[in-house]
N, C-alpha and C. Protein backbone atom coordinates (compact mmCIF):
# COMPACT_ATOMS: atom_id res chain seq x y z
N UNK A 1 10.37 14.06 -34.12
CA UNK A 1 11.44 14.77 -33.47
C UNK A 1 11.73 14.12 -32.12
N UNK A 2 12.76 14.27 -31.61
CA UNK A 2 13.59 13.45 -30.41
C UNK A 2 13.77 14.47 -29.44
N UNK A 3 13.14 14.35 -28.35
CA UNK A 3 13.35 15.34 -27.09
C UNK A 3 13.51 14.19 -25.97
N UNK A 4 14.57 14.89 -25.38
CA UNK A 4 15.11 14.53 -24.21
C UNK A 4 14.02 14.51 -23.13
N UNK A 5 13.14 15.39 -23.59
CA UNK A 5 12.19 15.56 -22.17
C UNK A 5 10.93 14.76 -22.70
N UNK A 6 10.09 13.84 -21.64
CA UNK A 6 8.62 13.68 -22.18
C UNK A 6 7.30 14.72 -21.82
N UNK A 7 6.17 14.21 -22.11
CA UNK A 7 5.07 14.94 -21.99
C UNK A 7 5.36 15.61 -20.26
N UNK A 8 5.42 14.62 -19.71
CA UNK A 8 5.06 15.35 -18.21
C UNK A 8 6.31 15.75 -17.66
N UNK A 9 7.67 15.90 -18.19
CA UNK A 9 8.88 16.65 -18.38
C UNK A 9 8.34 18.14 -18.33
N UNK A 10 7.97 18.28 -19.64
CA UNK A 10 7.59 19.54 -20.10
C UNK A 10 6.67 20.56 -19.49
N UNK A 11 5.69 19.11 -18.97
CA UNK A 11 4.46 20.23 -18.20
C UNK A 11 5.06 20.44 -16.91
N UNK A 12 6.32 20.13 -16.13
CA UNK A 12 6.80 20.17 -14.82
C UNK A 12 7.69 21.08 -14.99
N UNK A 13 8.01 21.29 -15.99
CA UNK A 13 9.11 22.52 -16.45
C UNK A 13 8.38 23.94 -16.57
N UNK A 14 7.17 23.34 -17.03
CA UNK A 14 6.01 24.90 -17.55
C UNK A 14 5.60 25.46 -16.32
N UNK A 15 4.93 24.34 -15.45
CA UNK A 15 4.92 25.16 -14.00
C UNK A 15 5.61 25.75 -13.37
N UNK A 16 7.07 25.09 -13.41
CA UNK A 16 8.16 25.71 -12.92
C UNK A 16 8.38 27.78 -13.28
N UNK A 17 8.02 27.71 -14.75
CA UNK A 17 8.74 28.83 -15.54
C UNK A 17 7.45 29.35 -14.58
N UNK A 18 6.03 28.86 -15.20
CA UNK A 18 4.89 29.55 -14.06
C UNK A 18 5.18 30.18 -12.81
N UNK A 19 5.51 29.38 -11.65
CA UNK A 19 6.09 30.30 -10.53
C UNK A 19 6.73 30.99 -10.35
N UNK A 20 8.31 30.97 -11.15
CA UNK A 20 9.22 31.32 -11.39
C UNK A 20 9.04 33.31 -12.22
N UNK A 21 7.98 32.94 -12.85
CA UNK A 21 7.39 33.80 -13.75
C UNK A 21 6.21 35.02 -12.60
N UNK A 22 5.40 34.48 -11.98
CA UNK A 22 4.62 35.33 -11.38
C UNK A 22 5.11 35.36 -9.62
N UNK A 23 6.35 34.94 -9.13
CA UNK A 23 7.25 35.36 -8.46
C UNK A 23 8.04 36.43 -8.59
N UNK A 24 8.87 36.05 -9.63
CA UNK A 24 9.70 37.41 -10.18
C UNK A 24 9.15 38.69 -9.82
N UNK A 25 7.52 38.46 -10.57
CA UNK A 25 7.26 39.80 -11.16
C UNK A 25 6.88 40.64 -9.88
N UNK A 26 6.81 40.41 -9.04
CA UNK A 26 6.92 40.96 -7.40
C UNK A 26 7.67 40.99 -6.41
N UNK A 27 8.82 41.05 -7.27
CA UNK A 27 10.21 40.78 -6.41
C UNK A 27 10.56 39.57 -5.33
N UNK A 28 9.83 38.49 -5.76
CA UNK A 28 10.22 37.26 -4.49
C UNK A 28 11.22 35.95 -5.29
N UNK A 29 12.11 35.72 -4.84
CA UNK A 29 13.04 34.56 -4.92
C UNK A 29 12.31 33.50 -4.98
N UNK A 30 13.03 32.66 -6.12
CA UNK A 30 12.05 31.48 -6.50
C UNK A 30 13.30 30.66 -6.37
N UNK A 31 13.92 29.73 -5.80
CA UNK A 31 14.73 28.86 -5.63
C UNK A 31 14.05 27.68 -6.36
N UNK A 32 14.95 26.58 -6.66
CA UNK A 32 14.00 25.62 -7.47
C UNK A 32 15.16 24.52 -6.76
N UNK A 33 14.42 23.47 -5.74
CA UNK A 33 15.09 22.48 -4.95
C UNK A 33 15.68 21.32 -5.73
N UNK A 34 16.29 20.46 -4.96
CA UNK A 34 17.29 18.92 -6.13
C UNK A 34 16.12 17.78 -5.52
N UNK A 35 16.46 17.08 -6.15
CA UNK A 35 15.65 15.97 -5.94
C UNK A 35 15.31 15.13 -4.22
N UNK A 36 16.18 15.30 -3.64
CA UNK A 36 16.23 15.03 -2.10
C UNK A 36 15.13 15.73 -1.44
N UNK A 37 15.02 17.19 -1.78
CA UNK A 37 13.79 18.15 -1.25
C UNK A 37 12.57 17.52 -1.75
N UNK A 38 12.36 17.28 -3.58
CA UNK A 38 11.41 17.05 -3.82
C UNK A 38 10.57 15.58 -3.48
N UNK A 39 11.29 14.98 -2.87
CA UNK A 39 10.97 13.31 -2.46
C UNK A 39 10.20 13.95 -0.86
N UNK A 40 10.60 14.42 -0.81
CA UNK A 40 9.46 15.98 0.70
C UNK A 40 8.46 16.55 -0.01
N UNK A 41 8.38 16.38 -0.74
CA UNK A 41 7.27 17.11 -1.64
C UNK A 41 7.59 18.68 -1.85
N UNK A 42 8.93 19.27 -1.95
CA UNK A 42 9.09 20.49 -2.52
C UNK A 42 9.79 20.85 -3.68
N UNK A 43 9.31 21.39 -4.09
CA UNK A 43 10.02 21.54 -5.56
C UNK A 43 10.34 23.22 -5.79
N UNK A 44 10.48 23.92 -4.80
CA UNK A 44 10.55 25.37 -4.97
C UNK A 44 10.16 26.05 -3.46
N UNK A 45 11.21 26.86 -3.29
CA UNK A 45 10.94 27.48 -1.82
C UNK A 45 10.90 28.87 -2.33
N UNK A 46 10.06 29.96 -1.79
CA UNK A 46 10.06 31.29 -2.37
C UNK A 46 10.02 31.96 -1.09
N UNK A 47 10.90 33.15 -1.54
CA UNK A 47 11.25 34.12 -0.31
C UNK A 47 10.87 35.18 -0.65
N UNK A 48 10.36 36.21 0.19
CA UNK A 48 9.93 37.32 0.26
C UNK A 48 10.42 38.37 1.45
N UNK A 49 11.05 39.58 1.68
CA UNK A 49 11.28 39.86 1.90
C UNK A 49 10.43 42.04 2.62
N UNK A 50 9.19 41.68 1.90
CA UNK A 50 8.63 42.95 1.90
C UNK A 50 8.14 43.05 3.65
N UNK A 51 8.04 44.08 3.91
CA UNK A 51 7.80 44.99 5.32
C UNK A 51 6.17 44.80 5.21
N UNK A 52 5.26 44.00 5.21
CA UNK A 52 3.56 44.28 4.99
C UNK A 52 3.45 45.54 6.52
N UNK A 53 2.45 45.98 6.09
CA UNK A 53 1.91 46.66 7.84
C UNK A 53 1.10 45.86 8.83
N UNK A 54 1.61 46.14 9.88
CA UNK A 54 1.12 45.48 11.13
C UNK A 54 1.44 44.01 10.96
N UNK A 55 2.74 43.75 10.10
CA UNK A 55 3.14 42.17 10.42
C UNK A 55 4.42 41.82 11.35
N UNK A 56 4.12 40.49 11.86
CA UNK A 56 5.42 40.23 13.11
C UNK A 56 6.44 39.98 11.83
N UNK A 57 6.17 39.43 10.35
CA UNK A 57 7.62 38.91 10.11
C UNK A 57 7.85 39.54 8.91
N UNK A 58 9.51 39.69 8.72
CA UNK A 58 9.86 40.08 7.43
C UNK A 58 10.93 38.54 6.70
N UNK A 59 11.52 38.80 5.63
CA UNK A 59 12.06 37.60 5.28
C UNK A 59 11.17 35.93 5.70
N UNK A 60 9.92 35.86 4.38
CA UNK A 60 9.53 34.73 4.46
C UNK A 60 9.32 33.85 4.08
N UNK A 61 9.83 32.58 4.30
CA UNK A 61 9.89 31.59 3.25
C UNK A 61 8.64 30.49 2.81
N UNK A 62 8.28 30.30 1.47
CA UNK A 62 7.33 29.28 1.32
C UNK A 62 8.03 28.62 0.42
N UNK A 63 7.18 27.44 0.79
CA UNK A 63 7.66 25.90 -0.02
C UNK A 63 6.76 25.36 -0.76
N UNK A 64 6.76 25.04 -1.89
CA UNK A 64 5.49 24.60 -2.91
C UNK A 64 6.15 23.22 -3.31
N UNK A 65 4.77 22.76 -3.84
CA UNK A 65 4.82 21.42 -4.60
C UNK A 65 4.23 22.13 -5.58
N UNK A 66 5.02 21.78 -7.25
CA UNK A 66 4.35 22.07 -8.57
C UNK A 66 4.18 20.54 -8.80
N UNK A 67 2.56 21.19 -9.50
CA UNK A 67 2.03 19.85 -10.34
C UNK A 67 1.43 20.65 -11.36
N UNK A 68 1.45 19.86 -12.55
CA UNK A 68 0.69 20.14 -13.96
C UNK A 68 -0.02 19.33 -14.26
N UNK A 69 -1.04 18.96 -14.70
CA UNK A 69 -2.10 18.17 -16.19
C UNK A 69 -2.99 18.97 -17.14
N UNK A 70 -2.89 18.06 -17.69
CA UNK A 70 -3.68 18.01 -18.88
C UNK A 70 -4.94 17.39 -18.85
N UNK A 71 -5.28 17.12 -17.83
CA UNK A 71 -6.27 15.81 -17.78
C UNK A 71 -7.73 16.88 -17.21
N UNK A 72 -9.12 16.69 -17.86
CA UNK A 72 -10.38 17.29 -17.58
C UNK A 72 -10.39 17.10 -16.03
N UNK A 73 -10.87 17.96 -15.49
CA UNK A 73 -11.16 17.67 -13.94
C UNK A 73 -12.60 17.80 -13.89
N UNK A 74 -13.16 17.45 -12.24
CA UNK A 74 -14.67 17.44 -12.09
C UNK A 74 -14.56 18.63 -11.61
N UNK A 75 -15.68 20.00 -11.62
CA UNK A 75 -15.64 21.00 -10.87
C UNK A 75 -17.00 21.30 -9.96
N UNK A 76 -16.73 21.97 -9.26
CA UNK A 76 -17.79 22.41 -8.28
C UNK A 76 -17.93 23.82 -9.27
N UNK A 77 -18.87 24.37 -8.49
CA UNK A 77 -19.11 25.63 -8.88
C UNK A 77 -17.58 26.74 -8.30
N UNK A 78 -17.57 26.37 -7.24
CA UNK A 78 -16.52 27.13 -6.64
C UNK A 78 -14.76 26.53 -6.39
N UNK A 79 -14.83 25.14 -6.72
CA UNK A 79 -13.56 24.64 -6.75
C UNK A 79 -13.49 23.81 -7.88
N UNK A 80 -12.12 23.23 -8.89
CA UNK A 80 -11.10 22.27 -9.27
C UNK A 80 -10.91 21.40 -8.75
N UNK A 81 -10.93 19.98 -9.22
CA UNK A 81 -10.34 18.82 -8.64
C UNK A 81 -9.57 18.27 -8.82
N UNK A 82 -8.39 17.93 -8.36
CA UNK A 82 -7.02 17.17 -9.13
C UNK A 82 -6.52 15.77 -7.71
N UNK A 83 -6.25 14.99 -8.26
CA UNK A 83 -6.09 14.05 -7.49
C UNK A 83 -4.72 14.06 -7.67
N UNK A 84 -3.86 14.24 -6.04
CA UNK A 84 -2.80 14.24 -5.93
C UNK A 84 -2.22 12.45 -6.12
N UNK A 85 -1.28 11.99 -6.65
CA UNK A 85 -0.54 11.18 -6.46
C UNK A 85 0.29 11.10 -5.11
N UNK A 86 0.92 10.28 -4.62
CA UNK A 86 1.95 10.31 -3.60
C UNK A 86 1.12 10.48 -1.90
N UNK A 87 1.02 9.75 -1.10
CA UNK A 87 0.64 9.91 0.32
C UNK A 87 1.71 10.66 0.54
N UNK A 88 2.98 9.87 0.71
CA UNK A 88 3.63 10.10 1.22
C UNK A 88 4.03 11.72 1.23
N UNK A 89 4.15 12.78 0.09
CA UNK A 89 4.37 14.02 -0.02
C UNK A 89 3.07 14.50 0.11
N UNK A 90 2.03 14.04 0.54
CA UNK A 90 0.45 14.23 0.20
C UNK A 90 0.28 14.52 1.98
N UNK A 91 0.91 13.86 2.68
CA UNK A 91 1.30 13.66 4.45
C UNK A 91 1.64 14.88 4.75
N UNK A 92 2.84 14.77 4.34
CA UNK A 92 4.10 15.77 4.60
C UNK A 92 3.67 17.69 3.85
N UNK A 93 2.54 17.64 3.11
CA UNK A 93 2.36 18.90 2.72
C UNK A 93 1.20 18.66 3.57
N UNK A 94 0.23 18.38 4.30
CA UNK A 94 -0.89 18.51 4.84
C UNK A 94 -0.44 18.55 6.74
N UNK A 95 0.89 18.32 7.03
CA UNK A 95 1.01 18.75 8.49
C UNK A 95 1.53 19.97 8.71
N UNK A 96 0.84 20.21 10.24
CA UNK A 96 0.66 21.26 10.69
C UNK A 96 1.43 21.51 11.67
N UNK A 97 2.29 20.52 11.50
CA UNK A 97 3.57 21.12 12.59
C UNK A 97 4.95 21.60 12.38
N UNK A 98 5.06 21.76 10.58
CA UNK A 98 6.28 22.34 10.42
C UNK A 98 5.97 23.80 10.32
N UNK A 99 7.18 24.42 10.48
CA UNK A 99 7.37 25.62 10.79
C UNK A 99 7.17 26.88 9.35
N UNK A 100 7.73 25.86 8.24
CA UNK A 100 7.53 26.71 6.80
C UNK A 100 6.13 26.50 6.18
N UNK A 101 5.26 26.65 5.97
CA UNK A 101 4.13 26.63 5.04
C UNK A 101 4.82 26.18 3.77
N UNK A 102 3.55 25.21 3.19
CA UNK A 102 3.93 24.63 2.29
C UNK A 102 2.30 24.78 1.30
N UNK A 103 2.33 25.25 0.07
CA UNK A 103 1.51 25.14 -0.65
C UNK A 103 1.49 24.27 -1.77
N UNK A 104 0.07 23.57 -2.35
CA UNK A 104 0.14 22.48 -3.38
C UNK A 104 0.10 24.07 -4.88
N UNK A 105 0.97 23.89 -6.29
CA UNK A 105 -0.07 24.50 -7.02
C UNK A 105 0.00 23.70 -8.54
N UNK A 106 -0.82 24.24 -8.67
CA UNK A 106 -1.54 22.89 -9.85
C UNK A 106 -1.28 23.99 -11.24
N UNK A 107 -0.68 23.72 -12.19
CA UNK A 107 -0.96 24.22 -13.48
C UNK A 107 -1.84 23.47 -14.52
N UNK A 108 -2.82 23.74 -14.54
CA UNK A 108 -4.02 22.93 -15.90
C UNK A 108 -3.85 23.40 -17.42
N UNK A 109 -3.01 22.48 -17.55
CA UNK A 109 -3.03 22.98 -19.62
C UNK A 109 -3.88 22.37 -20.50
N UNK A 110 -3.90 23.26 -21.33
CA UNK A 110 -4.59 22.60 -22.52
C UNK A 110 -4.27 21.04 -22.62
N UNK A 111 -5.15 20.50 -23.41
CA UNK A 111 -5.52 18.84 -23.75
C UNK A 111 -4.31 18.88 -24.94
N UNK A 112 -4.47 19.76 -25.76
CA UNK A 112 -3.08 20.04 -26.93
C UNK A 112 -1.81 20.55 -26.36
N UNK A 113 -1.23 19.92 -26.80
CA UNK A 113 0.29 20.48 -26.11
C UNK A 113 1.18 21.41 -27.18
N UNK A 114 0.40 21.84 -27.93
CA UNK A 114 0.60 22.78 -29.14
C UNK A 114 0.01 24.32 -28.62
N UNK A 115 -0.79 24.26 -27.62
CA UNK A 115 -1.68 25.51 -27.31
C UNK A 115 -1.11 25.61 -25.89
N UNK A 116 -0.08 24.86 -25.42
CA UNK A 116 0.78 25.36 -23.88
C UNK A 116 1.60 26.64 -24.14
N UNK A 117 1.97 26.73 -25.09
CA UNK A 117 3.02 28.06 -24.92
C UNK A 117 3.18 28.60 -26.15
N UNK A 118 2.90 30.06 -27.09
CA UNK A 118 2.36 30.50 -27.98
C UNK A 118 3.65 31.40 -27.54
N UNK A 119 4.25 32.32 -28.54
CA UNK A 119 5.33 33.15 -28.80
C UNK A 119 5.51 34.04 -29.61
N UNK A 120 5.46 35.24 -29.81
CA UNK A 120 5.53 36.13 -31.25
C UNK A 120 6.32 37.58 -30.58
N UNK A 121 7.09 38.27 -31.31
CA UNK A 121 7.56 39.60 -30.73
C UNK A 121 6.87 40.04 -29.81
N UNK A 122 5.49 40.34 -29.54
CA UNK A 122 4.67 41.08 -28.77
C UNK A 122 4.80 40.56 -27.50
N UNK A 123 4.41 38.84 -27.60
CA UNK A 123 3.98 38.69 -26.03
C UNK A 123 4.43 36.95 -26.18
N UNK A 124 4.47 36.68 -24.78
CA UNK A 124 4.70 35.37 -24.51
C UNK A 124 3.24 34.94 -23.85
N UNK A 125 2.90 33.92 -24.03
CA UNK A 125 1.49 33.12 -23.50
C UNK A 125 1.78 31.79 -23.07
N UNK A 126 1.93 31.78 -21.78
CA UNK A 126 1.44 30.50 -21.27
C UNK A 126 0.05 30.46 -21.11
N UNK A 127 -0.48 29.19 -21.92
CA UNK A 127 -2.23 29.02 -21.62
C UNK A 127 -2.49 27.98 -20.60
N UNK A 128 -3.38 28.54 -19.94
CA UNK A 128 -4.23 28.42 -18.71
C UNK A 128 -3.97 28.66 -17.30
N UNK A 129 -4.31 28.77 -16.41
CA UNK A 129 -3.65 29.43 -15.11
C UNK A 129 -3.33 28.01 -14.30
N UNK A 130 -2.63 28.49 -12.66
CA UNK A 130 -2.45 27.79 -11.90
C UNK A 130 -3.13 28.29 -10.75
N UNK A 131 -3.34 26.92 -9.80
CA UNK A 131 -4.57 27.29 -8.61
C UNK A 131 -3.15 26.78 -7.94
N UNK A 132 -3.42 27.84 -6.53
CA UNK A 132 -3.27 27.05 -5.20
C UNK A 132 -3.63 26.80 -4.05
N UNK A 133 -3.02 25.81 -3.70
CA UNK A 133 -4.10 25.64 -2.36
C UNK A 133 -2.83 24.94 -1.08
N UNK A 134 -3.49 25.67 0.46
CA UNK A 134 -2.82 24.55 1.49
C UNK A 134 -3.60 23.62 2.10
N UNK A 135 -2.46 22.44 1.55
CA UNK A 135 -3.19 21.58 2.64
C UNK A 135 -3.32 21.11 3.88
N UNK A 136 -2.66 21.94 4.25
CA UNK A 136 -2.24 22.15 6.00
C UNK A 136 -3.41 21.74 6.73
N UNK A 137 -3.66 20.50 7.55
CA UNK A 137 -4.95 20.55 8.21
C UNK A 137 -5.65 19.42 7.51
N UNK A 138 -5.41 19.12 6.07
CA UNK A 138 -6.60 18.61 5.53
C UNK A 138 -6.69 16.77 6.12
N UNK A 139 -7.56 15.89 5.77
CA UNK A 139 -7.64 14.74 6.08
C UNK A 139 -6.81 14.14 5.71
N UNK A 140 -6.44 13.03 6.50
CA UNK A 140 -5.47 11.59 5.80
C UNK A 140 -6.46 11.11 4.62
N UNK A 141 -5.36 10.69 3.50
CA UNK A 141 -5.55 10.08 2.42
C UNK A 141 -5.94 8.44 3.35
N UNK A 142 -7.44 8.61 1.78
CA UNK A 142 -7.76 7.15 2.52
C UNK A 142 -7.81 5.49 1.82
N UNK A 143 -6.50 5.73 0.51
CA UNK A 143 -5.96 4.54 0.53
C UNK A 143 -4.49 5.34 0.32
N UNK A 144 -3.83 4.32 -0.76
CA UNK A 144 -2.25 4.40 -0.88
C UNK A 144 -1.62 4.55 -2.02
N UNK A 145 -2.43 5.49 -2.62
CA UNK A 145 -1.65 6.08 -4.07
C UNK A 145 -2.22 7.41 -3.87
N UNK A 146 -3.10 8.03 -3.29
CA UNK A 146 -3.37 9.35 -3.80
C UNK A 146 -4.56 9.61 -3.03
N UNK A 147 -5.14 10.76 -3.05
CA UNK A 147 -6.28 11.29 -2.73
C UNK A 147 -6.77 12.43 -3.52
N UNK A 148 -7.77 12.85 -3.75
CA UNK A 148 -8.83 14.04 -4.65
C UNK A 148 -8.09 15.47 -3.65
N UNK A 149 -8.09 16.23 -4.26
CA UNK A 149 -7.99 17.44 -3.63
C UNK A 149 -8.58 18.62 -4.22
N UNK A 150 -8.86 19.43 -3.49
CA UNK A 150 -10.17 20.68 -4.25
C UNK A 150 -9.36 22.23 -3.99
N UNK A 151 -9.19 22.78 -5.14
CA UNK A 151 -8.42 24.16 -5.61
C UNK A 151 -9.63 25.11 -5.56
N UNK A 152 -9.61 25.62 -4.84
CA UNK A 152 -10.39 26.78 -5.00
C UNK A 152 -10.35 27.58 -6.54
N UNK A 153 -11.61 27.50 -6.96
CA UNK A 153 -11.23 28.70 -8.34
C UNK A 153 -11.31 30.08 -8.28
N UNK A 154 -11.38 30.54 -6.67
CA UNK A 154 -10.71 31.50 -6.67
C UNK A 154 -9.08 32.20 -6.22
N UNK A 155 -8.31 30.97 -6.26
CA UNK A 155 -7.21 30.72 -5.88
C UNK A 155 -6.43 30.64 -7.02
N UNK A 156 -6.24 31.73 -7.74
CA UNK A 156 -5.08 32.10 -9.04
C UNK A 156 -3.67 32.35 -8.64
N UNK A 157 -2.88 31.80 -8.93
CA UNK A 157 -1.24 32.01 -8.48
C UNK A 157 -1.36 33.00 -9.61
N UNK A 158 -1.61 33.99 -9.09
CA UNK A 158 -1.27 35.61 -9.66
C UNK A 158 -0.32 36.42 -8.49
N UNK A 159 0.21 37.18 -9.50
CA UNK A 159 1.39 38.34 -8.61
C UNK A 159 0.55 39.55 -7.03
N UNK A 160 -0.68 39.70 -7.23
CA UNK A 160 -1.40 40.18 -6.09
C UNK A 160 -1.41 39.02 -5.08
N UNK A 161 -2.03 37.62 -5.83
CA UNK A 161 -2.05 36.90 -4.67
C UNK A 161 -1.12 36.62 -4.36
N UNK A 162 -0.46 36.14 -4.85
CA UNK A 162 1.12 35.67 -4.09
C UNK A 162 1.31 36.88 -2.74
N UNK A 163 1.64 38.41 -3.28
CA UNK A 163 1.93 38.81 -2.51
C UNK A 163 0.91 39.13 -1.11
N UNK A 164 -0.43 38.38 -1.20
CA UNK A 164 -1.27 38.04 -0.11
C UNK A 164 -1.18 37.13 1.09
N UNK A 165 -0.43 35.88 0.00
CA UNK A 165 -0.28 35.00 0.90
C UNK A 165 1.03 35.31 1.45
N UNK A 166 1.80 35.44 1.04
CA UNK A 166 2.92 36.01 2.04
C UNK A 166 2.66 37.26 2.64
N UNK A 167 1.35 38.10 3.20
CA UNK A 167 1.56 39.05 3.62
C UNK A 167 0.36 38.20 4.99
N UNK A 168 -0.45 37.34 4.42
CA UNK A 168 -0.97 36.45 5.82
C UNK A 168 0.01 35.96 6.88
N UNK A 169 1.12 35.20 5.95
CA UNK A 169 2.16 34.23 6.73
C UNK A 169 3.01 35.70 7.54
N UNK A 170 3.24 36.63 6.87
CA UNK A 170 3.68 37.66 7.86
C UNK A 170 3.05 38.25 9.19
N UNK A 171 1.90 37.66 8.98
CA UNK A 171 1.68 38.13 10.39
C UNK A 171 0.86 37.08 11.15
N UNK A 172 1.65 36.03 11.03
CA UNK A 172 1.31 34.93 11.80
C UNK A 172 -0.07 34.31 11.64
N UNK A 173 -1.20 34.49 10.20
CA UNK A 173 -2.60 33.73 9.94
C UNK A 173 -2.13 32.56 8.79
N UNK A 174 -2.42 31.25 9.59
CA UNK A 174 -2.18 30.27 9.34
C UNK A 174 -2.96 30.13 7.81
N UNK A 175 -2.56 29.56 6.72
CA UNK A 175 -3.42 28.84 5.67
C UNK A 175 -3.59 27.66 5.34
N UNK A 176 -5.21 27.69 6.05
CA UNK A 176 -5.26 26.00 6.20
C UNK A 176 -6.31 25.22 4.99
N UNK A 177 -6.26 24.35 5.30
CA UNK A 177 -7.11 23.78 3.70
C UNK A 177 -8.83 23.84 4.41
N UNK A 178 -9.34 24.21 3.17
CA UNK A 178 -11.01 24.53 3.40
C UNK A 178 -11.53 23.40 2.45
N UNK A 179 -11.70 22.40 2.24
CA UNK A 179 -12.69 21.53 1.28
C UNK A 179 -13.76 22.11 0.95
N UNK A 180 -14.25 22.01 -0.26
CA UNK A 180 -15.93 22.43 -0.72
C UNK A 180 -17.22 22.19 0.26
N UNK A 181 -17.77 22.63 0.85
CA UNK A 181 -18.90 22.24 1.33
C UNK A 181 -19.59 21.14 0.65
């Protein structure tokens, strides 16, 4: 069969529906950027708008980089490893002087690309979750294609957390990248 899209088409599309999907479900705007943004390393700005208590801000915006694989990672007990591609958006999501927060999040699928997305009247299944993480803070990459980066596995882009991390950024607590011990 002939698809317009390839393997890593599909898995950039799945993350997409991913955010797009556990955004929604908590009322936050998932914008999905053109290619000019994503050469910045964003591929999705999400807005939120909820009143948290005791926060300075309402209306807040975050900016993500989606990434997907398929590929086994090494794990810690407590973190995921995925080696980002790109310095250059690898730079630009790890400084600490822009004003929007920017988070990396990683969707890990199955090795089969037959077991990514399952469908029947009842329920829709995307298999396996997405981690995220900021890298706000973290070290310069130390050559020129990429560097390792570590996802907390307790860092589920779920609809509670989401609405966590935008209820930190509301009241001005920075999220900065923690590496594994």
């Amino acid at each position: 069969m002939y698809s317009p899209l390839d393997d890593k088409d599909i898995e950039s599309e799945l993350s997409y529906a991913y955010l797009h999907a556990v955004a929604s479900a908590v009322g936050v705007t998932c914008d999905h950027t053109n290619r000019h943004v994503d050469n910045r390393g964003i591929d999705a700005t999400l807005t939120c708008w909820e009143h948290f208590k005791d926060s300075y801000k309402e209306d807040v915006d975050l900016k993500v980089q989606l990434k997907a694989t398929i590929k086994e990672t090494s794990n810690t007990e407590s973190h995921f490893s995925y080696f980002f591609k790109g310095v250059k958006q690898y730079d630009f999501l790890r400084e600490e002087t822009k004003c929007q927060h920017r988070l990396l999040v990683v969707l890990f699928l199955p090795s089969n690309q037959k077991e990514w997305l399952n469908v029947n009247p009842e329920q829709l299944i995307l298999k396996n979750a997405a981690y995220w993480v900021s890298l706000r803070g973290a070290e310069a990459s130390s050559n020129r294609t990429g560097t390792t980066v570590y996802l907390p596995k307790d860092q589920v882009l779920t609809p509670d957390n989401l609405l966590a991390i935008f209820e930190k950024l509301s009241k001005n607590e920075p999220l900065n990248y923690l590496p594994p011990l």
